[in-house]
C-alpha atoms as a PDB file:
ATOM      1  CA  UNK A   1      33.817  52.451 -34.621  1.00  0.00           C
ATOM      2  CA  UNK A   2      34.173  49.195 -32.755  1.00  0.00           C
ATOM      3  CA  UNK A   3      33.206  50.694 -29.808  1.00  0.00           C
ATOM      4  CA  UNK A   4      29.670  51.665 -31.344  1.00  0.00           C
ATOM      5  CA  UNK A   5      29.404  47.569 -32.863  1.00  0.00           C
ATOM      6  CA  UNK A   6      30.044  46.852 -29.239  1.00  0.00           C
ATOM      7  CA  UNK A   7      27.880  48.723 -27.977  1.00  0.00           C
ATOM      8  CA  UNK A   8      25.225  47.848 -30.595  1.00  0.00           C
ATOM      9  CA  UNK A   9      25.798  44.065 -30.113  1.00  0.00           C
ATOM     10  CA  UNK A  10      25.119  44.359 -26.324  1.00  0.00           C
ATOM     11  CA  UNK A  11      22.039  46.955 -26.587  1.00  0.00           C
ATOM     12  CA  UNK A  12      20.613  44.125 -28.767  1.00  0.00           C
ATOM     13  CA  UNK A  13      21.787  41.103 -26.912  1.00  0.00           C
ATOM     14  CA  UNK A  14      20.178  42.831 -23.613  1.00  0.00           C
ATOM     15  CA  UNK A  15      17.184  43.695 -25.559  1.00  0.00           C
ATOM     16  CA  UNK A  16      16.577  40.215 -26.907  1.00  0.00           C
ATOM     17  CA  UNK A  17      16.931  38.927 -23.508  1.00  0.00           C
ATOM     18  CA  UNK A  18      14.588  41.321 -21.570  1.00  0.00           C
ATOM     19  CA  UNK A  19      11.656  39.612 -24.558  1.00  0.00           C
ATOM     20  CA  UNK A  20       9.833  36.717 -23.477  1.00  0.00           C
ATOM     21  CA  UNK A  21       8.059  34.790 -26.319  1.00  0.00           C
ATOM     22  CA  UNK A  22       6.019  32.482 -24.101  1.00  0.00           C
ATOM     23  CA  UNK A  23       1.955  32.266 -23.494  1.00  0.00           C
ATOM     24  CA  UNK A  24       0.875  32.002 -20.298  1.00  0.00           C
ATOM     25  CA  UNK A  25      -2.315  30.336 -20.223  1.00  0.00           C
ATOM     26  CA  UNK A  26      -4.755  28.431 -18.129  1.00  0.00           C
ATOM     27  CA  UNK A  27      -3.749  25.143 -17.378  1.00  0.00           C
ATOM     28  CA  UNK A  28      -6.638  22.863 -19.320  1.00  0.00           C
ATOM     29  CA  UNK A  29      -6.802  19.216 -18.321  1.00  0.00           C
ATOM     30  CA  UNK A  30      -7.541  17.971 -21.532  1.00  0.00           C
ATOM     31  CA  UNK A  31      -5.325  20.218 -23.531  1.00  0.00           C
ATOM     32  CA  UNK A  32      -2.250  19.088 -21.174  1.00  0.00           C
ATOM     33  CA  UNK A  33      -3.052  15.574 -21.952  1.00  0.00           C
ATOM     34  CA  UNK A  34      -1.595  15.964 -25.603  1.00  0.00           C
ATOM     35  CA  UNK A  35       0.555  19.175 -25.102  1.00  0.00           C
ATOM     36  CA  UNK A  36       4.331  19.144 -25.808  1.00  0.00           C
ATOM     37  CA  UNK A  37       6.261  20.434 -23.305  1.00  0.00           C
ATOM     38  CA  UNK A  38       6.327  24.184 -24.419  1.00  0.00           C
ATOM     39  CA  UNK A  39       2.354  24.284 -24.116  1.00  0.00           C
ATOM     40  CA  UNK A  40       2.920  22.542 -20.587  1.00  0.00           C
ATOM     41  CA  UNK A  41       5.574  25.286 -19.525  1.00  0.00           C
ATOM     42  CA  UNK A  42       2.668  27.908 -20.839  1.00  0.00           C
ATOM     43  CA  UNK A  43       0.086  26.080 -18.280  1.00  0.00           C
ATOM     44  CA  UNK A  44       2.627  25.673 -15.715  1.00  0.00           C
ATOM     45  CA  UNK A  45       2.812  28.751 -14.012  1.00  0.00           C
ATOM     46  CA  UNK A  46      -1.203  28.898 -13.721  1.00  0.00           C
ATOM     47  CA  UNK A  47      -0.707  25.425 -12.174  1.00  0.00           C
ATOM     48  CA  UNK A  48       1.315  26.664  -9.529  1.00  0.00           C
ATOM     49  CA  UNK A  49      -0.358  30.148  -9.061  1.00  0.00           C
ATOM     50  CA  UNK A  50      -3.793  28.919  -8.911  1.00  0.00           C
ATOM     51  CA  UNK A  51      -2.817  25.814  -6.433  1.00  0.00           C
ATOM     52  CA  UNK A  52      -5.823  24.061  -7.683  1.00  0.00           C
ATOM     53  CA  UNK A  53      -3.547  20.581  -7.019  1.00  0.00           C
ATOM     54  CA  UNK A  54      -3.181  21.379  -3.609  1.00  0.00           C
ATOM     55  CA  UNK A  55      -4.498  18.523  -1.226  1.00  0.00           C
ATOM     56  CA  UNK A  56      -4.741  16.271  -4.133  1.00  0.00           C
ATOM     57  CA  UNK A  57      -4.203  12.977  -4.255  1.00  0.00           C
ATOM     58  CA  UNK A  58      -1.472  11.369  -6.234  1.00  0.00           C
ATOM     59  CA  UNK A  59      -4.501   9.118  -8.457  1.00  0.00           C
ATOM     60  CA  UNK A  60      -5.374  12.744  -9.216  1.00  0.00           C
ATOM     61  CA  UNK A  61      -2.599  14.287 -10.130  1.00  0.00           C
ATOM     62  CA  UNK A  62      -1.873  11.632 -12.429  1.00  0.00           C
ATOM     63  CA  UNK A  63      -5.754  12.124 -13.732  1.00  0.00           C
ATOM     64  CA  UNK A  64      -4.979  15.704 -14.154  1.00  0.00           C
ATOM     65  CA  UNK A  65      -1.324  16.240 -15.588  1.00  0.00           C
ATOM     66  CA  UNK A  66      -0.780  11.644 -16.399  1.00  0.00           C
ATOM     67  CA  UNK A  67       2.286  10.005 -14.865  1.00  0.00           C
ATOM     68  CA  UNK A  68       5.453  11.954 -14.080  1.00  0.00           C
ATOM     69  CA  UNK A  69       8.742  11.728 -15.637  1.00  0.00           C
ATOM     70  CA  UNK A  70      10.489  10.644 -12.507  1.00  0.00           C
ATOM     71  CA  UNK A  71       8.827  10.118  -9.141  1.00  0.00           C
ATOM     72  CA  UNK A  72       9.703   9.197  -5.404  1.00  0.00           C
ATOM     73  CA  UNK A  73       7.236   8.673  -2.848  1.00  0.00           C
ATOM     74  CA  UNK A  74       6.902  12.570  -1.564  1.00  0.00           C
ATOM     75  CA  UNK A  75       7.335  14.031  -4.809  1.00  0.00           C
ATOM     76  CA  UNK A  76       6.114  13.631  -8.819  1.00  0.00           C
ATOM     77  CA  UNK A  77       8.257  15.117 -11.720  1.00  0.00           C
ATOM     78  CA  UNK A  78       7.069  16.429 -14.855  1.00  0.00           C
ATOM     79  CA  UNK A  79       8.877  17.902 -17.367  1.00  0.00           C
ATOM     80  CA  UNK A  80       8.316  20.930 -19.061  1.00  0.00           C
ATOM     81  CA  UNK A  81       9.642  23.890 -21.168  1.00  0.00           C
ATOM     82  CA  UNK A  82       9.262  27.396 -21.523  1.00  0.00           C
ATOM     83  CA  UNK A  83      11.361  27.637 -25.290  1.00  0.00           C
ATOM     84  CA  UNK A  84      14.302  28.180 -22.824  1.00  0.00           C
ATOM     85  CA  UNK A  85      18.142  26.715 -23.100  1.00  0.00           C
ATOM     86  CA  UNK A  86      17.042  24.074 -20.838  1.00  0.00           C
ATOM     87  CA  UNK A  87      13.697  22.838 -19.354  1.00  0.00           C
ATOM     88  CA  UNK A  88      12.152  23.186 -16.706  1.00  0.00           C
ATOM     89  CA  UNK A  89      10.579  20.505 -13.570  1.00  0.00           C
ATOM     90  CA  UNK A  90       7.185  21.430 -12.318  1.00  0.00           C
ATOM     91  CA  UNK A  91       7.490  19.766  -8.936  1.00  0.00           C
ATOM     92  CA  UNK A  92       4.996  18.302  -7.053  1.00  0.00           C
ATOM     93  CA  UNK A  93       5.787  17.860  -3.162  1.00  0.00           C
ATOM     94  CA  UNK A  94       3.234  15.537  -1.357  1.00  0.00           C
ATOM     95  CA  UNK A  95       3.056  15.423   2.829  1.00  0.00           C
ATOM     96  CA  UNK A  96       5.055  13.069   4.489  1.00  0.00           C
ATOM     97  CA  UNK A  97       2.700  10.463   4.287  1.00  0.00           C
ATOM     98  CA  UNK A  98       2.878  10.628   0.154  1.00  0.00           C
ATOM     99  CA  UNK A  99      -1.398  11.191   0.702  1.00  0.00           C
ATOM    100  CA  UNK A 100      -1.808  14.719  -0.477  1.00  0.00           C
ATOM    101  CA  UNK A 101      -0.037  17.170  -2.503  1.00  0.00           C
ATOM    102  CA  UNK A 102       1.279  20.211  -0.472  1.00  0.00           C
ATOM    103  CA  UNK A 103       3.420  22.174  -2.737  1.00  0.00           C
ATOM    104  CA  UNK A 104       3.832  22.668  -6.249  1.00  0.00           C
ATOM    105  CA  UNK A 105       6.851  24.544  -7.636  1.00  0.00           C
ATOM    106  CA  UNK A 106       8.982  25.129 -11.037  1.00  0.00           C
ATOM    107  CA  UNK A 107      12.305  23.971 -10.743  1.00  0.00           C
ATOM    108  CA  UNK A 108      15.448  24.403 -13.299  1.00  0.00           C
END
């Protein structure tokens, strides 16, 4: 009998953890201005996939997502959530000359 609860317990835990409750959307400019981070995380992954802040400036990054949560001169930090344990950084990498952004990635 305790075999069978065990058994039950993990079918279910592995079950719950194979479900993912987020919404991936389209990431919206004006929609990510007053998002909270679990809409962000649901724009996030288009942000990256799409690479439509590739060779951006940093004026227009900040224009298009506002002003990161940390920054250094090659990279912007903004944090966001995908109804996870923890959140999540979407990353934005700029050239070595801090001009243009290069690569955008989600970090945990």
């Amino acid at each position: 009998m305790i075999k069978r609860v065990s058994i039950f317990i993990a079918s279910f835990l592995l079950l719950f953890g194979c479900i993912n409750n987020s919404k991936l959307e389209k990431f919206d400019k004006e929609k990510w201005q007053s998002a909270t981070q679990i809409e962000r995380g649901n724009m996030s992954t288009d942000l990256v996939e799409s690479k439509i802040l590739i060779g951006k400036s940093k004026s227009k990054i900040i224009e298009y997502l506002g002003y990161p949560k940390d920054s250094t001169k090659t990279n912007f930090h903004y944090l966001v959530d995908f109804g996870y344990m923890n959140p999540f950084n979407l990353d934005v990498n700029f050239d070595s000359t801090g001009l243009k952004a290069k690569k955008v990635t989600l970090t945990d």
